[in-house]
N, C-alpha and C. Protein backbone atom coordinates (compact mmCIF):
# COMPACT_ATOMS: atom_id res chain seq x y z
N UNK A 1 -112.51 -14.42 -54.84
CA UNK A 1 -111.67 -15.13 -55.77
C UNK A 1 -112.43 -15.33 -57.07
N UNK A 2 -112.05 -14.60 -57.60
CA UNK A 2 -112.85 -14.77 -59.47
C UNK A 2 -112.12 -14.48 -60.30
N UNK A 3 -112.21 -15.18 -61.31
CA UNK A 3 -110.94 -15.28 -62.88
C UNK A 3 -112.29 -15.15 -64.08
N UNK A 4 -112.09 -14.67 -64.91
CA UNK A 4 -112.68 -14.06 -65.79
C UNK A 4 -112.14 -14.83 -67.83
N UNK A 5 -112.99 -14.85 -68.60
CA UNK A 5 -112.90 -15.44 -69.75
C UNK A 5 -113.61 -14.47 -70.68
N UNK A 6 -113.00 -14.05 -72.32
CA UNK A 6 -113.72 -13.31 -72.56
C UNK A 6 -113.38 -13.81 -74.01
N UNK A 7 -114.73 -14.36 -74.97
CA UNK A 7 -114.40 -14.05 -76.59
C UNK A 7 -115.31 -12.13 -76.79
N UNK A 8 -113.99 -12.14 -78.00
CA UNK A 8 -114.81 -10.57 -78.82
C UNK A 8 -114.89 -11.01 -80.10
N UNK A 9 -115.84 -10.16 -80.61
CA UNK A 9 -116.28 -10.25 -81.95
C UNK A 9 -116.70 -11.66 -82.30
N UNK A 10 -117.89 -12.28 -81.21
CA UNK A 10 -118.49 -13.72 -81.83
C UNK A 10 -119.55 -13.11 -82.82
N UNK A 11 -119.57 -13.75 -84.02
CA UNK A 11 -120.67 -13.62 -84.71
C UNK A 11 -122.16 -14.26 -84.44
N UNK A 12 -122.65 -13.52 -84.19
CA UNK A 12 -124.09 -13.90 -83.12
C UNK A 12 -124.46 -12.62 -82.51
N UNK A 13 -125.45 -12.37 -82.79
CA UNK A 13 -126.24 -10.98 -82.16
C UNK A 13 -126.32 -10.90 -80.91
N UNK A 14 -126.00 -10.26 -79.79
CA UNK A 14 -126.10 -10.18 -78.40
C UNK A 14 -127.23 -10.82 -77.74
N UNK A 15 -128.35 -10.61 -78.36
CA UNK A 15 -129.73 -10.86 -78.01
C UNK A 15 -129.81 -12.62 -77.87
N UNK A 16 -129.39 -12.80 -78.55
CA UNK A 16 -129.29 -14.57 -79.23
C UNK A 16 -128.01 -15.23 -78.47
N UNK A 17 -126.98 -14.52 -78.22
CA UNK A 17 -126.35 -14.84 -77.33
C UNK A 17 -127.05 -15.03 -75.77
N UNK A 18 -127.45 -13.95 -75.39
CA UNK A 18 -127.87 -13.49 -73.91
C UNK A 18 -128.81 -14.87 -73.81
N UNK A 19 -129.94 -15.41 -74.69
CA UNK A 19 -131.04 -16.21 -74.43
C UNK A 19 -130.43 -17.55 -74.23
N UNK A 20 -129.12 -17.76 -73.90
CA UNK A 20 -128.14 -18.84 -73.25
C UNK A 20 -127.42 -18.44 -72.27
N UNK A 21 -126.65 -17.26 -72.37
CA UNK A 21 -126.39 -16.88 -70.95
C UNK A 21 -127.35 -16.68 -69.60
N UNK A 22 -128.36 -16.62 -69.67
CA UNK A 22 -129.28 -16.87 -69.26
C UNK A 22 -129.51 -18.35 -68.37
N UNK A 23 -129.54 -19.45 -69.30
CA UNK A 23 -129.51 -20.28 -68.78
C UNK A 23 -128.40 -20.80 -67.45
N UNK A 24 -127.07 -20.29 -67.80
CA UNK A 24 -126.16 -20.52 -66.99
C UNK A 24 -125.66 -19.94 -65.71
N UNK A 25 -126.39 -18.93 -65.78
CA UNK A 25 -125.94 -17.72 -64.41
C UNK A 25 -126.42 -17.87 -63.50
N UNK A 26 -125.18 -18.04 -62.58
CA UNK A 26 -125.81 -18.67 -60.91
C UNK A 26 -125.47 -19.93 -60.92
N UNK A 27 -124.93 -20.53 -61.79
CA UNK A 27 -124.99 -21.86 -61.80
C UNK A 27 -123.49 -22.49 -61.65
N UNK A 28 -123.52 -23.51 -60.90
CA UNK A 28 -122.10 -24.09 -60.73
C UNK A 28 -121.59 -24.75 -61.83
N UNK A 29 -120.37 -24.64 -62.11
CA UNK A 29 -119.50 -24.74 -63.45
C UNK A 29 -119.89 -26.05 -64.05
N UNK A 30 -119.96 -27.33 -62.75
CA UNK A 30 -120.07 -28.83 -63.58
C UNK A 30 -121.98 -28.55 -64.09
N UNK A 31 -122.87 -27.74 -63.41
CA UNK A 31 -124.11 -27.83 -63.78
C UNK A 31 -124.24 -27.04 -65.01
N UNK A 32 -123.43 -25.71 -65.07
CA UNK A 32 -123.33 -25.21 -66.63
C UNK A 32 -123.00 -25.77 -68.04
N UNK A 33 -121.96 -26.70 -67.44
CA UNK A 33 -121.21 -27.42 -68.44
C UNK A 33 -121.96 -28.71 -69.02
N UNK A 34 -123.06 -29.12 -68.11
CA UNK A 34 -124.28 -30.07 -69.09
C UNK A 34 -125.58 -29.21 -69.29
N UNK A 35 -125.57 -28.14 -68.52
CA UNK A 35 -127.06 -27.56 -69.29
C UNK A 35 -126.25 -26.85 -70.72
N UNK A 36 -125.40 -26.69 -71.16
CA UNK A 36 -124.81 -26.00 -72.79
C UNK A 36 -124.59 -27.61 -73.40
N UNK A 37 -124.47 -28.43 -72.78
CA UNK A 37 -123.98 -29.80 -73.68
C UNK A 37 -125.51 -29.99 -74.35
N UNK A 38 -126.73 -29.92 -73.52
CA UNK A 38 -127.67 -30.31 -74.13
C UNK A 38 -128.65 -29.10 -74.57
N UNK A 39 -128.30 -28.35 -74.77
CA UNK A 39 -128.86 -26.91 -75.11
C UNK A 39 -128.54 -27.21 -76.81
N UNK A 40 -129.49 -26.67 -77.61
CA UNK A 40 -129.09 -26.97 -78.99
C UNK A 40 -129.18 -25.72 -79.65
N UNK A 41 -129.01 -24.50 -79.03
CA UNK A 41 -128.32 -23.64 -79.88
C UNK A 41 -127.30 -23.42 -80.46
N UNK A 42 -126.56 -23.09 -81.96
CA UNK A 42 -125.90 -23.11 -82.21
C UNK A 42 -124.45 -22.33 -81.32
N UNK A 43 -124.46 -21.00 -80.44
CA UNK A 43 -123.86 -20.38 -79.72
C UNK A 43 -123.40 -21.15 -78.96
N UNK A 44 -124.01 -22.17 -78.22
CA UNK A 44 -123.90 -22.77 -76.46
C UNK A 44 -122.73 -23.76 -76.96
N UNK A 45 -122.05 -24.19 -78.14
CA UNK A 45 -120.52 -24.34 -77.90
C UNK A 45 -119.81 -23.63 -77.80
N UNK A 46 -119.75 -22.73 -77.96
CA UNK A 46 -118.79 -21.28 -78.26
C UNK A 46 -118.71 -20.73 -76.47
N UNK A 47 -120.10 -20.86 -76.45
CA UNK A 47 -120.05 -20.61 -74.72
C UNK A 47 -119.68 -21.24 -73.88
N UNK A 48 -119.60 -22.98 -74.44
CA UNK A 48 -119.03 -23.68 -73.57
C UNK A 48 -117.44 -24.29 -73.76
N UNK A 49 -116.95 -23.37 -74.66
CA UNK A 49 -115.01 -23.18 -74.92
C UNK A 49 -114.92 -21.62 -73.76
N UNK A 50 -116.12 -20.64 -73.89
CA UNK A 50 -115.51 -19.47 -72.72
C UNK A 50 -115.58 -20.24 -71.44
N UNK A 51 -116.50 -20.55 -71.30
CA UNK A 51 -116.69 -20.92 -70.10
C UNK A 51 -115.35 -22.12 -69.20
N UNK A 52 -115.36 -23.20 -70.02
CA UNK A 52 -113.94 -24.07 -69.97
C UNK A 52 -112.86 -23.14 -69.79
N UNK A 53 -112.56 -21.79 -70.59
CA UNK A 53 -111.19 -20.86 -70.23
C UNK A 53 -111.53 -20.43 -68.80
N UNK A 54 -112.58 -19.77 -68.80
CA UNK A 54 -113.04 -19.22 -66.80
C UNK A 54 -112.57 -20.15 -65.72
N UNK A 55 -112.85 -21.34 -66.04
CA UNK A 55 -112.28 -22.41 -65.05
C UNK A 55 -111.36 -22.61 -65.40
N UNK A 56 -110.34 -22.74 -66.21
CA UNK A 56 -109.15 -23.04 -66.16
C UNK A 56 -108.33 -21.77 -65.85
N UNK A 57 -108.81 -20.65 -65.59
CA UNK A 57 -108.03 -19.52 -65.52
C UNK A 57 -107.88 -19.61 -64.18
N UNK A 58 -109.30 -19.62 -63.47
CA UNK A 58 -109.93 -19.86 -62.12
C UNK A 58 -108.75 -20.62 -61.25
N UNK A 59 -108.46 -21.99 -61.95
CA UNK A 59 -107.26 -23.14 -61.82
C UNK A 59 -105.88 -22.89 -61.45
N UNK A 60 -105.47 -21.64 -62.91
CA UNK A 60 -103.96 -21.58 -62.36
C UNK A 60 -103.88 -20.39 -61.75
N UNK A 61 -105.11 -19.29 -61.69
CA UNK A 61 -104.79 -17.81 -60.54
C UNK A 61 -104.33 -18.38 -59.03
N UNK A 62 -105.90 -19.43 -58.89
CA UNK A 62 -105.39 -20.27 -57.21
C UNK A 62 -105.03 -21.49 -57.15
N UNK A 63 -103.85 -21.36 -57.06
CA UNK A 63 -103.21 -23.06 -56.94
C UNK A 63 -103.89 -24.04 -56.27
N UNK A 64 -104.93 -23.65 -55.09
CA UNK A 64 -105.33 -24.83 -54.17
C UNK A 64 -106.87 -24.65 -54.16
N UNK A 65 -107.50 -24.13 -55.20
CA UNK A 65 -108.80 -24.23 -56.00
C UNK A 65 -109.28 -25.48 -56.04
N UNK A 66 -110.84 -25.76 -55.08
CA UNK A 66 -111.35 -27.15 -55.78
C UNK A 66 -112.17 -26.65 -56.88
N UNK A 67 -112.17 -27.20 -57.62
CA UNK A 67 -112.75 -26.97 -58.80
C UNK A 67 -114.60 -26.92 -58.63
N UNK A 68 -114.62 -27.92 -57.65
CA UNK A 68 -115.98 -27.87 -57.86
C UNK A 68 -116.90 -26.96 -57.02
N UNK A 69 -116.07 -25.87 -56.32
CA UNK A 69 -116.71 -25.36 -55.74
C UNK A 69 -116.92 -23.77 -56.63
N UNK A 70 -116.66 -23.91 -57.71
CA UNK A 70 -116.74 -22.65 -59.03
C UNK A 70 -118.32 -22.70 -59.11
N UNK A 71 -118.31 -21.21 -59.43
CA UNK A 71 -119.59 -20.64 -59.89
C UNK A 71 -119.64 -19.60 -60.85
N UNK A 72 -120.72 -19.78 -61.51
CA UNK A 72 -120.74 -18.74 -62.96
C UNK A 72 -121.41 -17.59 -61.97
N UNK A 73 -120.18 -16.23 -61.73
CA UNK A 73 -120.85 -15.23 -61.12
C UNK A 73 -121.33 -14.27 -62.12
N UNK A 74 -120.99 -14.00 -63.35
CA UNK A 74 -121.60 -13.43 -63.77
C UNK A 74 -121.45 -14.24 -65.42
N UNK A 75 -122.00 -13.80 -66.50
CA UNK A 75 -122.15 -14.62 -67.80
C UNK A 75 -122.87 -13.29 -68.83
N UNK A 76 -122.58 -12.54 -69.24
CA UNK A 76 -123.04 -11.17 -70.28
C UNK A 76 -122.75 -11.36 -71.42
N UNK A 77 -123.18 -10.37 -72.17
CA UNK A 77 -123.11 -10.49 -74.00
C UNK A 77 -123.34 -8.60 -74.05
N UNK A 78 -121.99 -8.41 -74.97
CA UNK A 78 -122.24 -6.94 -75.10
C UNK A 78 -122.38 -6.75 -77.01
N UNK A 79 -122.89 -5.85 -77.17
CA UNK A 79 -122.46 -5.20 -78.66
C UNK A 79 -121.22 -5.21 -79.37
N UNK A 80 -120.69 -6.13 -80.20
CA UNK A 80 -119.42 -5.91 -80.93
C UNK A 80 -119.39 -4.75 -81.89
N UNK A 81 -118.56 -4.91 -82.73
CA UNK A 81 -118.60 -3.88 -83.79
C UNK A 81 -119.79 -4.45 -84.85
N UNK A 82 -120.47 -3.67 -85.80
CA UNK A 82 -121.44 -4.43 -86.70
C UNK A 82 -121.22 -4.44 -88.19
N UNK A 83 -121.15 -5.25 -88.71
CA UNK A 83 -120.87 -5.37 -90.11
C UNK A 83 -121.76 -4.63 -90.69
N UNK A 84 -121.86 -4.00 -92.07
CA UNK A 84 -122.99 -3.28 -92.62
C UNK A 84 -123.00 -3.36 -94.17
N UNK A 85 -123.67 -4.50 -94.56
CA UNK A 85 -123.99 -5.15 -95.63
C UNK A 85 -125.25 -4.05 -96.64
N UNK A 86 -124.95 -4.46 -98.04
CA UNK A 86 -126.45 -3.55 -98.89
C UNK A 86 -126.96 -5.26 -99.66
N UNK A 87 -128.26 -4.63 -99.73
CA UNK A 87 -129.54 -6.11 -100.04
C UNK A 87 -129.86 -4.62 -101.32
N UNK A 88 -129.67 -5.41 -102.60
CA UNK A 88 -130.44 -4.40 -103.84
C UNK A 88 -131.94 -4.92 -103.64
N UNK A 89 -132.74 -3.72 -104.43
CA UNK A 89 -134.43 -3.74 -103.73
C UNK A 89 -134.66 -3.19 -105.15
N UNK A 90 -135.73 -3.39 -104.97
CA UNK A 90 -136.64 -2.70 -106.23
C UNK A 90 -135.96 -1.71 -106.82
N UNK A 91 -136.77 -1.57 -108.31
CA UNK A 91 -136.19 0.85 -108.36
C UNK A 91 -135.34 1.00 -107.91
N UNK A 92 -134.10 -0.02 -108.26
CA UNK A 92 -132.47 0.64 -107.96
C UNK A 92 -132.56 0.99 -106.95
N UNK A 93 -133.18 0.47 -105.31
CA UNK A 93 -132.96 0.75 -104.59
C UNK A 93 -132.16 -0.11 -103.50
N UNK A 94 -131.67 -0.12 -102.02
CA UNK A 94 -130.82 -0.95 -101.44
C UNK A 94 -131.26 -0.87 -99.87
N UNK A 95 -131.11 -1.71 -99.50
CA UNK A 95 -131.63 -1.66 -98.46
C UNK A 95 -130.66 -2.19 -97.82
N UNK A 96 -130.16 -1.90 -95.91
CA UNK A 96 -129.13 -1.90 -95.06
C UNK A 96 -128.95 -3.15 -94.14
N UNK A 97 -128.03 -4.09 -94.24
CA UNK A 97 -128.06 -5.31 -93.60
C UNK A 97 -127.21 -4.94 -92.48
N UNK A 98 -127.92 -5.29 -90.95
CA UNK A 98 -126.68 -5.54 -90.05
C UNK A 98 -126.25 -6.38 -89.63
N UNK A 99 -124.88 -6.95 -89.48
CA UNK A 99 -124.39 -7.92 -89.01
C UNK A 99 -124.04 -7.76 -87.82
N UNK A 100 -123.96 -8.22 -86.70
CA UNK A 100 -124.06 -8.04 -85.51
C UNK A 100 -123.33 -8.99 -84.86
N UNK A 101 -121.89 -8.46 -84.17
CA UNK A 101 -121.21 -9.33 -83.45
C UNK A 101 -121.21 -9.11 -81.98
N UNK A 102 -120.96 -9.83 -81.29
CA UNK A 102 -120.99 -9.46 -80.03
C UNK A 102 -119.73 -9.63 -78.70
N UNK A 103 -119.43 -9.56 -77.64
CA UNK A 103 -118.37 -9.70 -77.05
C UNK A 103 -118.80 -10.67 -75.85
N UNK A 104 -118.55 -11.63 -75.81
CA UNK A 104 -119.07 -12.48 -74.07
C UNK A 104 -118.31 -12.80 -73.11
N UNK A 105 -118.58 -12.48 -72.03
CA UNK A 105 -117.41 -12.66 -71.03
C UNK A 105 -118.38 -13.20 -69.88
N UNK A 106 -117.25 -14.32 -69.48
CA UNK A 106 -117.81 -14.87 -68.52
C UNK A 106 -116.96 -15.15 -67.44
N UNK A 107 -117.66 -14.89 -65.73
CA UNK A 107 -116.88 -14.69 -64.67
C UNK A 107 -117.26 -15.80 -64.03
N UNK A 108 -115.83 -16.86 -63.14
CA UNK A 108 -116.38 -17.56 -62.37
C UNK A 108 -115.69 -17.54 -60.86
N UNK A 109 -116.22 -17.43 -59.99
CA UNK A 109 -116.02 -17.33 -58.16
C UNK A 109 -116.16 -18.76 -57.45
N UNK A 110 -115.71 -18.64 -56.33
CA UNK A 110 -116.29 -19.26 -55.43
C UNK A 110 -117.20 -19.11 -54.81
N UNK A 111 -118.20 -19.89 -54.27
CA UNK A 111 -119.47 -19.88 -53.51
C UNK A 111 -119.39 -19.33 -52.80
N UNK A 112 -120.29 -18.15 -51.98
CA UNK A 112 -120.30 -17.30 -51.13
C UNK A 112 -120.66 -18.04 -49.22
N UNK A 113 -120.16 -18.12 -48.55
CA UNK A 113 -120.36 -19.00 -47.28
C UNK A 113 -121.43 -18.09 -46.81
N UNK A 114 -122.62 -18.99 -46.33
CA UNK A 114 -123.65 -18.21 -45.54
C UNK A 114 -123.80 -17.88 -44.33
């Protein structure tokens, strides 16, 4: 049982994203939802509006869902499309800016019984 949440095109480099997804994976939804409250990267709200959609999706796929038994099964950051900015340089020259967006999707399950 897993329901899935996905922003595209966050502005935030994958890399800089991922070093918060990170923190959350594996982790049960109410324990995700205070390690991003006190995380002070600028991203880890953005992650914590996907993450809020995963569980609420989670919510209305299974009607008789306890909530607290959700888990972040998976939490990724892919390559968006990249903006491509010019920086003027010396000697009429220009140099290539990338802007770098990214796509994050985050999956949440139920706990696996051992």
């Amino acid at each position: 049982m897993e329901a899935r949440a996905m922003a595209r095109t966050v502005r935030i480099s994958p890399r800089k994203a991922d070093r918060v997804l990170r923190l959350i994976r594996n982790q049960s939804v109410n324990r995700a939802e205070e390690i991003l409250e006190f995380t002070d990267r600028p991203i880890a709200k953005e992650i914590k509006k996907i993450l809020h959609s995963a569980a609420a999706n989670a919510r209305q796929k299974f009607e008789g869902l306890d909530a607290d038994t959700l888990v972040v099964r998976m939490a990724v950051s892919g390559a968006g499309p990249t903006m491509k900015r010019l920086m003027p340089r010396a000697q009429r020259r220009a140099t290539r800016i990338l802007k770098r967006t990214s796509h994050i999707t985050i999956v949440v399950g139920t706990k696996k019984a051992k």
